[in-house]
N, C-alpha and C. Protein backbone atom coordinates (compact mmCIF):
# COMPACT_ATOMS: atom_id res chain seq x y z
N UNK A 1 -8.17 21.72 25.94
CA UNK A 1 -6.93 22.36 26.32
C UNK A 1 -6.06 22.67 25.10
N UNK A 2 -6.12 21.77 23.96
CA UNK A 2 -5.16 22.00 22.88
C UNK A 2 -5.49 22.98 22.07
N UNK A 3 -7.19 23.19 22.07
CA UNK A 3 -7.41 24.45 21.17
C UNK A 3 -7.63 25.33 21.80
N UNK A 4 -7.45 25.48 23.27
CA UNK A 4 -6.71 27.30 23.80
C UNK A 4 -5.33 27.33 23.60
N UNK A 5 -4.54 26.45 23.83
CA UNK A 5 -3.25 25.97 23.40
C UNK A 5 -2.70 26.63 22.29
N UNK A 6 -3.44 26.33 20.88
CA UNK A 6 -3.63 27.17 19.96
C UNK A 6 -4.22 28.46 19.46
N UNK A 7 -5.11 29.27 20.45
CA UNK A 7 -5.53 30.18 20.34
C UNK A 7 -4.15 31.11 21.14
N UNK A 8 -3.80 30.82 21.99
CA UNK A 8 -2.92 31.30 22.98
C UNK A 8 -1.99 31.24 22.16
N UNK A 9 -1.08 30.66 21.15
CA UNK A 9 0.03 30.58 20.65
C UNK A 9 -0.40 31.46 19.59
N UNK A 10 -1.31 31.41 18.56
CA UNK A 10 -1.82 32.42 17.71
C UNK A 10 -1.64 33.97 18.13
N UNK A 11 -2.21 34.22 19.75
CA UNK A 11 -2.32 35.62 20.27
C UNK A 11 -0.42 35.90 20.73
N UNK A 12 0.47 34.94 20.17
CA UNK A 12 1.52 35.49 20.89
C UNK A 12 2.02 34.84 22.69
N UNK A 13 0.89 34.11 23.16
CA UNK A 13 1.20 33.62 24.22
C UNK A 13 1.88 32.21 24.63
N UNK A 14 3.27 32.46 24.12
CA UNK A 14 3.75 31.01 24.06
C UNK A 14 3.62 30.59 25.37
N UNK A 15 3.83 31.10 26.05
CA UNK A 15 4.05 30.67 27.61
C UNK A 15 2.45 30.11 28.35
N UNK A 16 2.04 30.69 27.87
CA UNK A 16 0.62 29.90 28.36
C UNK A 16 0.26 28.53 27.49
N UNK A 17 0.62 29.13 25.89
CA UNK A 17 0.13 27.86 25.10
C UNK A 17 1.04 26.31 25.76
N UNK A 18 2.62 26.79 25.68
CA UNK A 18 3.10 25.85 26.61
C UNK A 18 3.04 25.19 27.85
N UNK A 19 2.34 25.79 28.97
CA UNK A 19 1.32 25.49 30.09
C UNK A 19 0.22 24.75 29.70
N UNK A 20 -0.77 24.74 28.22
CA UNK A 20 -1.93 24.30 28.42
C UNK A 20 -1.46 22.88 27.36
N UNK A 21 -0.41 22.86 26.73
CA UNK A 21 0.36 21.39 26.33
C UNK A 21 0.81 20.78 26.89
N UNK A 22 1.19 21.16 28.27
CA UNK A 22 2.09 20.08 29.08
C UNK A 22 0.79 19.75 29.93
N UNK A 23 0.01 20.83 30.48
CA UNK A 23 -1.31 20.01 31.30
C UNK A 23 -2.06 18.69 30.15
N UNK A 24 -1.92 18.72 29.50
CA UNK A 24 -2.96 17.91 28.39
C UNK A 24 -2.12 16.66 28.15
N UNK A 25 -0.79 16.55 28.62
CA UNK A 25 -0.25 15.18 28.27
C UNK A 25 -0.47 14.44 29.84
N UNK A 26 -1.97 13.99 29.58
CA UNK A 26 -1.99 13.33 30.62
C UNK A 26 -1.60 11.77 30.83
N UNK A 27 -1.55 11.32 32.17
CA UNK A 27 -0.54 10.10 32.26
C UNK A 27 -1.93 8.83 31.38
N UNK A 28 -3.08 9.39 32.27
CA UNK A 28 -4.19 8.33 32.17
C UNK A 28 -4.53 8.43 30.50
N UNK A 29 -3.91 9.31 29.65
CA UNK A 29 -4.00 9.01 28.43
C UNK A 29 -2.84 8.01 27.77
N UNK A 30 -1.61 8.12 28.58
CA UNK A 30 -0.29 7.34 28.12
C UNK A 30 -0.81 6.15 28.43
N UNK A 31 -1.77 5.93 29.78
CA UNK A 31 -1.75 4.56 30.18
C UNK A 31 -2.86 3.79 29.38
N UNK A 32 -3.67 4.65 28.99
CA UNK A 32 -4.95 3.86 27.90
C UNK A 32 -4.35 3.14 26.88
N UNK A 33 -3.82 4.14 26.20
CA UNK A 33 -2.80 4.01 24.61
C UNK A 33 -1.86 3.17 24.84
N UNK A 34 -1.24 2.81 25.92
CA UNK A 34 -0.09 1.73 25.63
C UNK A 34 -0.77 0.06 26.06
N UNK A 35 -2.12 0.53 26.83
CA UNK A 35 -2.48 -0.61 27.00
C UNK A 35 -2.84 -1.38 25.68
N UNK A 36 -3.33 -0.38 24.31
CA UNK A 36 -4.47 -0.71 23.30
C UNK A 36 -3.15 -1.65 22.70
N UNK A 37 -1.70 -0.79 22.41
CA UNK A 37 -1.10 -1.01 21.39
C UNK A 37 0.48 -1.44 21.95
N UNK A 38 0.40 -1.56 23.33
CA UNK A 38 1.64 -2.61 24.06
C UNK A 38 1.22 -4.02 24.31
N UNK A 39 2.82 -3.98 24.31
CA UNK A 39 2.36 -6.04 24.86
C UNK A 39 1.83 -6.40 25.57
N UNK A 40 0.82 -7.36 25.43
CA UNK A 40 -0.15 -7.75 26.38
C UNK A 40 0.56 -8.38 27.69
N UNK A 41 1.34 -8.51 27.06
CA UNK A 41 2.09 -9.26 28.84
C UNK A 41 2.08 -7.90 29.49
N UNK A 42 2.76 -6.68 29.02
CA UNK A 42 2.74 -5.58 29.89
C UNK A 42 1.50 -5.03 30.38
N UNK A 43 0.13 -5.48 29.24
CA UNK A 43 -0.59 -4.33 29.74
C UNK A 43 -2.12 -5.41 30.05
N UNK A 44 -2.23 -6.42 31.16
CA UNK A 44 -2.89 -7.16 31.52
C UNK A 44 -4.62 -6.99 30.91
N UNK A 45 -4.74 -5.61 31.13
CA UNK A 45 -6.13 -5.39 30.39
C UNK A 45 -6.26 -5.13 29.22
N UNK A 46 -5.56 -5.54 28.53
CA UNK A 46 -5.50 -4.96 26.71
C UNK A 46 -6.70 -6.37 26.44
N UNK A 47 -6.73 -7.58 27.18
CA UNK A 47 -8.07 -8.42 26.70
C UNK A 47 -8.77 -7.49 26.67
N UNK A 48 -9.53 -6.68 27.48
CA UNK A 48 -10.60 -5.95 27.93
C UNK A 48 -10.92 -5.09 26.40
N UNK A 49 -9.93 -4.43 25.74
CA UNK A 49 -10.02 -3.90 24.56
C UNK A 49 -9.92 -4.68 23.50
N UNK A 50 -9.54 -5.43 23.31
CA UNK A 50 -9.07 -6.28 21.82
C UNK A 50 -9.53 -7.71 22.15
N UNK A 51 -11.10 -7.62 22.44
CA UNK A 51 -11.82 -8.72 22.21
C UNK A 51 -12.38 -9.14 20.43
N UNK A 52 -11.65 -10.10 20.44
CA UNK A 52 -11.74 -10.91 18.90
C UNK A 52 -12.73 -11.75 19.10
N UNK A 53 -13.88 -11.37 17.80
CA UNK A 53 -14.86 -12.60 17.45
C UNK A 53 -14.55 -14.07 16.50
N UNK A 54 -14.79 -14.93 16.43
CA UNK A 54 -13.94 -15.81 15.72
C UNK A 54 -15.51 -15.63 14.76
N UNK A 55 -15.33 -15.44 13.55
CA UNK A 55 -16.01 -15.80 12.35
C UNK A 55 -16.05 -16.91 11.31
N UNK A 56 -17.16 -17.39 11.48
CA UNK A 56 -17.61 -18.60 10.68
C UNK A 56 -18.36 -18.28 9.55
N UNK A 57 -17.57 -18.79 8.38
CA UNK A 57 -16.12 -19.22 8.34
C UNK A 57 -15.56 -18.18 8.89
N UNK A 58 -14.32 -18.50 9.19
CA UNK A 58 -13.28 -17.61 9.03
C UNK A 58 -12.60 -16.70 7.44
N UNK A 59 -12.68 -15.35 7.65
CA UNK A 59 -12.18 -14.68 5.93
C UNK A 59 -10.39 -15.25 6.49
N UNK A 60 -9.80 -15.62 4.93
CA UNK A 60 -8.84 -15.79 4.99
C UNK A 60 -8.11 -14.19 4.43
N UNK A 61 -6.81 -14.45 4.99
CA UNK A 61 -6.03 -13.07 4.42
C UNK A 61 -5.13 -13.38 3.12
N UNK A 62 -5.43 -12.35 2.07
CA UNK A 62 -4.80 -12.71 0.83
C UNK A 62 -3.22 -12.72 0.95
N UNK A 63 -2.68 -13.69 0.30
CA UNK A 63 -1.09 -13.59 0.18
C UNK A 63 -1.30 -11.57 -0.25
N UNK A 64 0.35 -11.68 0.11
CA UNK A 64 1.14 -10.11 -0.32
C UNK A 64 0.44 -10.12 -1.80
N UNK A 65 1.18 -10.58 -2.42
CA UNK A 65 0.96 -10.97 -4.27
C UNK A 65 -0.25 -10.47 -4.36
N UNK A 66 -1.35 -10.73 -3.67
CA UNK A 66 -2.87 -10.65 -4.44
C UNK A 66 -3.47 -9.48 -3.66
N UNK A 67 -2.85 -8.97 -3.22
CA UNK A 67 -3.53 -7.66 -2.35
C UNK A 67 -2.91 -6.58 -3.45
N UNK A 68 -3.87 -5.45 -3.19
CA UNK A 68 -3.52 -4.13 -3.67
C UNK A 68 -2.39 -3.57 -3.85
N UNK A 69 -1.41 -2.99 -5.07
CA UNK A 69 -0.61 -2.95 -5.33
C UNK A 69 -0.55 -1.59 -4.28
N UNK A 70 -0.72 -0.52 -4.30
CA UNK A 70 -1.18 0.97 -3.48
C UNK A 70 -1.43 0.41 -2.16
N UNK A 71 -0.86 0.81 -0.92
CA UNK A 71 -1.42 0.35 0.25
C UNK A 71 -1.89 1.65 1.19
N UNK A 72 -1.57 2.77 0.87
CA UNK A 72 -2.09 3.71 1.07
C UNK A 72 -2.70 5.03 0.35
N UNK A 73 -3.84 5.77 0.92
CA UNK A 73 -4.12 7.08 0.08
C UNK A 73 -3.02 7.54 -0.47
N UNK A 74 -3.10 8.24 -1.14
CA UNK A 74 -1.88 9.57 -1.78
C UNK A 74 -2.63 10.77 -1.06
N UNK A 75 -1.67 11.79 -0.79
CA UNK A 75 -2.30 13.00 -0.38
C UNK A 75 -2.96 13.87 -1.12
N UNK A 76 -3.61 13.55 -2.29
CA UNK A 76 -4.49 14.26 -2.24
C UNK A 76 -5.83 13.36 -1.85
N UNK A 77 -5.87 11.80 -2.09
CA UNK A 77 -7.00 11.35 -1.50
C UNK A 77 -6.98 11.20 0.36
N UNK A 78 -6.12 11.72 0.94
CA UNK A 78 -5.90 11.70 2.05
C UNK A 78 -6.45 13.48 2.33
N UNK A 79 -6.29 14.21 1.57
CA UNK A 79 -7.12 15.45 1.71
C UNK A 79 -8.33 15.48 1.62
N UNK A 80 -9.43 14.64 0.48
CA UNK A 80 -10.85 14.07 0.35
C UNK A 80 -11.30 13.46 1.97
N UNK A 81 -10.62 12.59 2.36
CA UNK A 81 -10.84 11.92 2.91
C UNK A 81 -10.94 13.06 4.39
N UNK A 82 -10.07 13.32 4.82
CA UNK A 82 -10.31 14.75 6.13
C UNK A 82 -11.00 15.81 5.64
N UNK A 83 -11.62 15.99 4.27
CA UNK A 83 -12.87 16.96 4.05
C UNK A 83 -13.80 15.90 3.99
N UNK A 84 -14.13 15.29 3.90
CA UNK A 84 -15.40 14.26 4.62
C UNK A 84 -15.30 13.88 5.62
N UNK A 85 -14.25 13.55 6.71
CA UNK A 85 -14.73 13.44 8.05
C UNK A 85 -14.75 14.53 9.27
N UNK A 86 -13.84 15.70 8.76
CA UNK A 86 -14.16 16.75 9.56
C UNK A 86 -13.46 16.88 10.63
N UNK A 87 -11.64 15.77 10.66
CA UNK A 87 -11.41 16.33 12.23
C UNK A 87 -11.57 15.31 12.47
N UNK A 88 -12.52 14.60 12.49
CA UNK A 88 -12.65 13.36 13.65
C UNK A 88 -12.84 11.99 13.57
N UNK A 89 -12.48 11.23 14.35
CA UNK A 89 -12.45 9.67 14.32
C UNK A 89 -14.02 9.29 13.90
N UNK A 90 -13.78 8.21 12.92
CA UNK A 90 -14.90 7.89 12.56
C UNK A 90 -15.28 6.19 13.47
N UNK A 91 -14.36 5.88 14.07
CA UNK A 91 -15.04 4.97 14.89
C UNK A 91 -15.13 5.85 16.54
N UNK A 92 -14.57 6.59 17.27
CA UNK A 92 -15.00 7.09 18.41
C UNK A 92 -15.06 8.04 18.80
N UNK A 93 -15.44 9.17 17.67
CA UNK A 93 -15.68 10.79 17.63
C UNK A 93 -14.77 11.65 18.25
N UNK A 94 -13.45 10.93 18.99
CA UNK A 94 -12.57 12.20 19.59
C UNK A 94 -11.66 13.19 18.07
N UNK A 95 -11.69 14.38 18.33
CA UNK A 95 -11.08 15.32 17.39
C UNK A 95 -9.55 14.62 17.22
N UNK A 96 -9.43 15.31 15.92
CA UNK A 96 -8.35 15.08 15.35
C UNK A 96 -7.39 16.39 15.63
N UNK A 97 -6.27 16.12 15.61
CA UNK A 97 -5.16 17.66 15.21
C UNK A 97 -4.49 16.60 14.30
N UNK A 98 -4.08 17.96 12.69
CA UNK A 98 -3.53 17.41 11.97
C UNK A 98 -2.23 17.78 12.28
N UNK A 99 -1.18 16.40 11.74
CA UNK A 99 0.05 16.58 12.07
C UNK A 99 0.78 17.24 11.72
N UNK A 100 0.67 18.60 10.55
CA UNK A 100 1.53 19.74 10.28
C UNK A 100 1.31 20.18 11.47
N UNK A 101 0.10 20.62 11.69
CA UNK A 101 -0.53 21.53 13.05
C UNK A 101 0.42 21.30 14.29
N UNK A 102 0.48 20.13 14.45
CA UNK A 102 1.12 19.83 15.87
C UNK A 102 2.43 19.55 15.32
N UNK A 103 3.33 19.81 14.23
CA UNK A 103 4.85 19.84 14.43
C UNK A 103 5.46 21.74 14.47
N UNK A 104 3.99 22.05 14.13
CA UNK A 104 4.01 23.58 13.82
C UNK A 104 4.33 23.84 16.00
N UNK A 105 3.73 23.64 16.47
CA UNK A 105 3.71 23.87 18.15
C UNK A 105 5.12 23.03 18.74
N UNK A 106 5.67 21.77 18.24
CA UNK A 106 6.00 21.10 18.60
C UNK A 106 7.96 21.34 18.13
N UNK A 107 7.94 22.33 17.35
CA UNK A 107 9.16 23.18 16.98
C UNK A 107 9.22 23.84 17.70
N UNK A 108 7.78 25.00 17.90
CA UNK A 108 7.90 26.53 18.67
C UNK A 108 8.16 26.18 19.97
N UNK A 109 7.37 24.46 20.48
CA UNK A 109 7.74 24.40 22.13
C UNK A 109 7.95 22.86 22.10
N UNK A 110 9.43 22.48 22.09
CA UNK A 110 9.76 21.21 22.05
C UNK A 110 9.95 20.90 23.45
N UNK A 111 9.76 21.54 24.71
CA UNK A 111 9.86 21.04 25.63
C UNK A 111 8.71 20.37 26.72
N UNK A 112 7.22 21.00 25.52
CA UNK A 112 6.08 21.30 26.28
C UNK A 112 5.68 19.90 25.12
N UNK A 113 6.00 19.88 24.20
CA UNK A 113 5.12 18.91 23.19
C UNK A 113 6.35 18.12 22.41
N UNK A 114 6.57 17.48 23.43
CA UNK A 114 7.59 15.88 23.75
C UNK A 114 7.35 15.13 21.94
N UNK A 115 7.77 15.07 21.13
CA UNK A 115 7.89 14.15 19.99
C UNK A 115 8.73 13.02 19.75
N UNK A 116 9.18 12.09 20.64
CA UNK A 116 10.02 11.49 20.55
C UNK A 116 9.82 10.63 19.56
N UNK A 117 11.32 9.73 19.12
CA UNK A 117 11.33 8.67 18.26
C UNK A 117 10.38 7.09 18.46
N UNK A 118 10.22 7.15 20.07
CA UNK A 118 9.15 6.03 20.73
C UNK A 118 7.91 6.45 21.12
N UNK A 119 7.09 5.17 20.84
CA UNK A 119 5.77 5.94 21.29
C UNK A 119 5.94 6.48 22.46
N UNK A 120 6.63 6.12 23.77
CA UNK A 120 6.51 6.11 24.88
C UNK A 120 7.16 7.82 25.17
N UNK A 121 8.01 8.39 23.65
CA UNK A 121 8.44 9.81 23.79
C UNK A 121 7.75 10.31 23.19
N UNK A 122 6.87 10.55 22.97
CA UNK A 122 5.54 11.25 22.18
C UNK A 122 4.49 11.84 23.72
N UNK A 123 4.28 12.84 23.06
CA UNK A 123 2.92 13.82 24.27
C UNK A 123 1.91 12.77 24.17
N UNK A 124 1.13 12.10 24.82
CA UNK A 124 0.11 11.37 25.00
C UNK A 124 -0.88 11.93 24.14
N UNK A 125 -1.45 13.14 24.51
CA UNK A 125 -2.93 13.61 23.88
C UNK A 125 -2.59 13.80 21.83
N UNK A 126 -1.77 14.34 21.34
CA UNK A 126 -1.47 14.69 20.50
C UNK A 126 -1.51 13.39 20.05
N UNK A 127 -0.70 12.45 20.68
CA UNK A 127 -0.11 10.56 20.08
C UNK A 127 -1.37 10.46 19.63
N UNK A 128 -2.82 10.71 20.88
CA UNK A 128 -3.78 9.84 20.53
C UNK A 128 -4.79 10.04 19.24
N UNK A 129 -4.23 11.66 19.80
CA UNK A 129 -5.68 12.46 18.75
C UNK A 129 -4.48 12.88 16.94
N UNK A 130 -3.64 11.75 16.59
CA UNK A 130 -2.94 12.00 15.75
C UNK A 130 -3.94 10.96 14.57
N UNK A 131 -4.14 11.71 13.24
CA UNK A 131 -4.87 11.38 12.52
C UNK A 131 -4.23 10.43 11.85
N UNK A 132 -5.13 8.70 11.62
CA UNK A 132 -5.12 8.23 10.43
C UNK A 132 -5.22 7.57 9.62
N UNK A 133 -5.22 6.84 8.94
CA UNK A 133 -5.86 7.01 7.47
C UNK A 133 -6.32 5.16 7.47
N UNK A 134 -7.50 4.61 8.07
CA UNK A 134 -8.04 3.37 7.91
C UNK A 134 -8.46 2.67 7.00
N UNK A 135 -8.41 1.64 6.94
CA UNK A 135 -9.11 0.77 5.70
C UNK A 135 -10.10 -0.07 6.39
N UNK A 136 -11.27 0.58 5.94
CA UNK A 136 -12.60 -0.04 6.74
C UNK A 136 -12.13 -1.73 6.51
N UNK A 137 -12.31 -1.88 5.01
CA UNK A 137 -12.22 -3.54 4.82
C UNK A 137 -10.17 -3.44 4.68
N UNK A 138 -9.80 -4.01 5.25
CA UNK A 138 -8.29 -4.00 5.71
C UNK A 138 -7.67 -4.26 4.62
N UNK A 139 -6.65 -3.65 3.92
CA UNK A 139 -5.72 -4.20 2.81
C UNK A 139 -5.48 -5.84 2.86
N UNK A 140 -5.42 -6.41 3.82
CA UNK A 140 -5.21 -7.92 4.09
C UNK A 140 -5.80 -8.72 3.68
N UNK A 141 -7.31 -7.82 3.51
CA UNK A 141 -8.57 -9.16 2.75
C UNK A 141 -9.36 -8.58 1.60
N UNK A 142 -8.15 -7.61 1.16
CA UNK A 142 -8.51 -6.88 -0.33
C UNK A 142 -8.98 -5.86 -0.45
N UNK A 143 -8.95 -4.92 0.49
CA UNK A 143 -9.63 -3.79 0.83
C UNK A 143 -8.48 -2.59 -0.02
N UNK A 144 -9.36 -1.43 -0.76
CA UNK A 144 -8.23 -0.78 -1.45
C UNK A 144 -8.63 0.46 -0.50
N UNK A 145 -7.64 1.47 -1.34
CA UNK A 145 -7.02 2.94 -0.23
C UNK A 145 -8.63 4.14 -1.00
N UNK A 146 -9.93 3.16 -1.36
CA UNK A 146 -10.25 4.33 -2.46
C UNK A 146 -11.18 5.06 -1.00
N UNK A 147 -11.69 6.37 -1.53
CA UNK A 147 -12.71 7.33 -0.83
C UNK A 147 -13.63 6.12 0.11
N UNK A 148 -14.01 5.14 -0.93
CA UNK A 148 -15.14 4.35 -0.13
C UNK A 148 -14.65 3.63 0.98
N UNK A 149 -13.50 3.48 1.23
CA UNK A 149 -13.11 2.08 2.15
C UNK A 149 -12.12 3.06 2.67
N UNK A 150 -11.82 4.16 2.69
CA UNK A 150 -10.74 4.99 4.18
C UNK A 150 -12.02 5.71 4.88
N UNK A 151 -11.52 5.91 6.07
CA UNK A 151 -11.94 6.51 6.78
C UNK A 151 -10.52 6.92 8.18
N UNK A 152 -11.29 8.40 8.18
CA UNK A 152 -10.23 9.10 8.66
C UNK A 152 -10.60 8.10 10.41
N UNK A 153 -9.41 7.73 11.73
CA UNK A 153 -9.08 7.51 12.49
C UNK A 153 -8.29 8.08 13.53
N UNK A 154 -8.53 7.25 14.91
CA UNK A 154 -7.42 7.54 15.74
C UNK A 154 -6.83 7.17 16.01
N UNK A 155 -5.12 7.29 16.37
CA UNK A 155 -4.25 6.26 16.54
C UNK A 155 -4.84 4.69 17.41
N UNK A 156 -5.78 4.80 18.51
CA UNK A 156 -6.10 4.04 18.88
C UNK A 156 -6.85 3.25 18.55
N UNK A 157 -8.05 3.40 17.93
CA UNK A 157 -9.08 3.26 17.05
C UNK A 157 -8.22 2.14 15.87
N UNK A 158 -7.38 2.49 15.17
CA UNK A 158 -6.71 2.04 13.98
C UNK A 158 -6.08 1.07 14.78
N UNK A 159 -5.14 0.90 15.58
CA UNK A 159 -4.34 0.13 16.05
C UNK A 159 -5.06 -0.88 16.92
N UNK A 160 -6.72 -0.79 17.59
CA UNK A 160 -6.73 -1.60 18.13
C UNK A 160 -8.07 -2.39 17.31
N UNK A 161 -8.44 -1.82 15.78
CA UNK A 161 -8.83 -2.67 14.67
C UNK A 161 -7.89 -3.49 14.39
N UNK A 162 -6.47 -3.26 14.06
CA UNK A 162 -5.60 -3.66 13.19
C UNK A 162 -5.81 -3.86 12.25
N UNK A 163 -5.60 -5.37 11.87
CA UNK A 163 -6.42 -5.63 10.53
C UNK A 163 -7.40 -6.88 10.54
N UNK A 164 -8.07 -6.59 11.38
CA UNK A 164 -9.36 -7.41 11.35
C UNK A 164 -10.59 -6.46 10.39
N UNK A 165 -11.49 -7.11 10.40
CA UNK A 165 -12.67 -6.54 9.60
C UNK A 165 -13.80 -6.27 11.00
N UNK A 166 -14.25 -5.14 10.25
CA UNK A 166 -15.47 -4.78 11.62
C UNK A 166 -15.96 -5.80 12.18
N UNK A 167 -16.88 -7.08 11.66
CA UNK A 167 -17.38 -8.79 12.60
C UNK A 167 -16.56 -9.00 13.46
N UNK A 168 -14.77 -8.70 13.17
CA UNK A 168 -14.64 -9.47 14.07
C UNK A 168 -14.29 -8.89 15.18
N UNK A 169 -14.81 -7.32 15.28
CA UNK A 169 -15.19 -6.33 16.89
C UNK A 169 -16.75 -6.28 17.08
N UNK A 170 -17.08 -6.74 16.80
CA UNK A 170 -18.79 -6.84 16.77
C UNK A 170 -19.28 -4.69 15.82
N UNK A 171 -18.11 -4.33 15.90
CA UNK A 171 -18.21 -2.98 14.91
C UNK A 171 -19.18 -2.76 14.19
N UNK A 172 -19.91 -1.51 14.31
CA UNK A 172 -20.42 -1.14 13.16
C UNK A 172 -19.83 -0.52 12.01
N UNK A 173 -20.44 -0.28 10.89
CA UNK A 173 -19.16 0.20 10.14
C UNK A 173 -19.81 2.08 9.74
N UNK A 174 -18.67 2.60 10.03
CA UNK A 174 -18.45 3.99 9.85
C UNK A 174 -19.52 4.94 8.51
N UNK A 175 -19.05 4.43 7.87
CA UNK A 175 -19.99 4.72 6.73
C UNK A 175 -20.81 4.95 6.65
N UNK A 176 -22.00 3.54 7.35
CA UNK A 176 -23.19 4.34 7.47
C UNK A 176 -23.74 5.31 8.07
N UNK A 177 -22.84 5.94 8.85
CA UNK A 177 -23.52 7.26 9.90
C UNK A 177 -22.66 8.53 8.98
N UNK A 178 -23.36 9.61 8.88
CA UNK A 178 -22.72 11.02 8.81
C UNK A 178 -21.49 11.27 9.85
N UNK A 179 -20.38 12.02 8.79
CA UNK A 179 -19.90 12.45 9.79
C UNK A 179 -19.88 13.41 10.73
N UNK A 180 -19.61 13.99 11.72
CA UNK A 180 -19.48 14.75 12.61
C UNK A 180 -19.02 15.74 11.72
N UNK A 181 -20.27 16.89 12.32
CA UNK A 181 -19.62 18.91 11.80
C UNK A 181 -19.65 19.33 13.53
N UNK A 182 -18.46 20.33 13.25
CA UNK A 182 -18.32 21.29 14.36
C UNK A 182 -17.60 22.28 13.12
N UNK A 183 -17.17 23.51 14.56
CA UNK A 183 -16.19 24.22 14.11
C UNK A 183 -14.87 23.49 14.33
N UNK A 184 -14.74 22.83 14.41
CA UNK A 184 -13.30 21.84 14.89
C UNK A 184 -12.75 21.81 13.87
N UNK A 185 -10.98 22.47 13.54
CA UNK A 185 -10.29 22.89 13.08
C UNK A 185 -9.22 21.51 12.56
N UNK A 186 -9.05 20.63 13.53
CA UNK A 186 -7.88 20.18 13.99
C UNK A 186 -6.73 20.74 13.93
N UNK A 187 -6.34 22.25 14.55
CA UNK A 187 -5.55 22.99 14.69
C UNK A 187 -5.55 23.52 13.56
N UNK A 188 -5.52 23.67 12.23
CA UNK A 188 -4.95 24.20 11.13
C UNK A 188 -4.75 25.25 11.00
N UNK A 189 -5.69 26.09 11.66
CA UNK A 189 -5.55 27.40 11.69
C UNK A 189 -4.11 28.28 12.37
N UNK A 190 -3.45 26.93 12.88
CA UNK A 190 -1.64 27.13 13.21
C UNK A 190 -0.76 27.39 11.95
N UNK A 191 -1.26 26.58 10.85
CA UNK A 191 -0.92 26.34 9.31
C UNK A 191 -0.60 28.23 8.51
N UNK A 192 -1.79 28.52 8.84
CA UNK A 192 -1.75 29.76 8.06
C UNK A 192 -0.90 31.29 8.46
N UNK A 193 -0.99 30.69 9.94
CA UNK A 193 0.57 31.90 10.16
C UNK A 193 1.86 31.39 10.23
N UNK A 194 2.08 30.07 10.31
CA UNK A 194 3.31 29.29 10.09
C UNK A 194 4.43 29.61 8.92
């Protein structure tokens, strides 16, 4: 729906593109996403997602002091990093839209593509499929921001790793698989008439 959304806004059709943004903020996507990354008192099945393995030993997490001074890419290694994954989550293959892309729609139709200051005011589909930027091995247990250890994510994906290490989701780790090619844009092609 988001990339007729964008084809439709490209051809001049705000009014449809705004029809096919408000169909796409669906509820059963608000209700997934707040389960992953709301309080578990609120969201009874968030066990069901954020099953923790206890690891023996247990990795301890480095004090602040001894972790990586850099805690995130810089944008241009944050540009490397979305030309190697292509758009998409590297732990659960849903597409990405990059977030110029969707503030580019989200100006032209602020009524259709909700951005609020809370998660809970944010468009669901956009919230979910909003790109970003993981640390396979987590800054917490020394993991740095380089090419080898990001991998591009989805809000959900990232948030319901946190900062555990893949063992302790029974996870495989990203890396070893190719990433996903399509023609999948993550909107950008909004970028160039913007």
């Amino acid at each position: 729906m988001l990339n007729y959304a964008a084809d439709a806004f490209l051809a001049g059709e705000k009014e449809a593109a705004g029809e096919l943004i408000t169909a796409a903020n669906f509820p059963e996507i608000r209700e997934w996403i707040e389960s992953l990354w709301g309080s578990a008192k609120d969201n009874p099945l968030q066990a069901t997602y954020h099953r923790v393995r206890a690891l023996d030993p247990e990795p301890v997490k480095l004090p602040k002091a001894d972790r990586h001074a850099v805690r995130m890419p810089d944008a241009a290694e944050k540009a490397l990093v979305i030309a190697r994954d292509g758009w998409f989550c590297r732990y659960c293959g849903i597409p990405l839209v990059s977030t110029n892309a969707r503030n580019v729609l989200s100006r032209a139709l602020p009524h259709q593509l909700v951005w609020g200051p809370r998660k809970r005011d944010k468009h669901a589909a956009f919230q979910c499929m909003t790109p970003e930027f993981d640390h396979v091995v987590p800054h917490c247990f020394g993991g740095d921001s380089s090419l080898d250890n990001t991998v591009l994510s989805c809000g959900p994906c990232n948030c319901g790793k946190f900062d555990r290490l893949l063992a302790h989701h029974g996870l495989l780790d990203p890396r070893d698989f190719v990433p996903q090619r399509s023609d999948w844009d993550g909107l950008t092609r909004l970028l160039l008439q913007a």
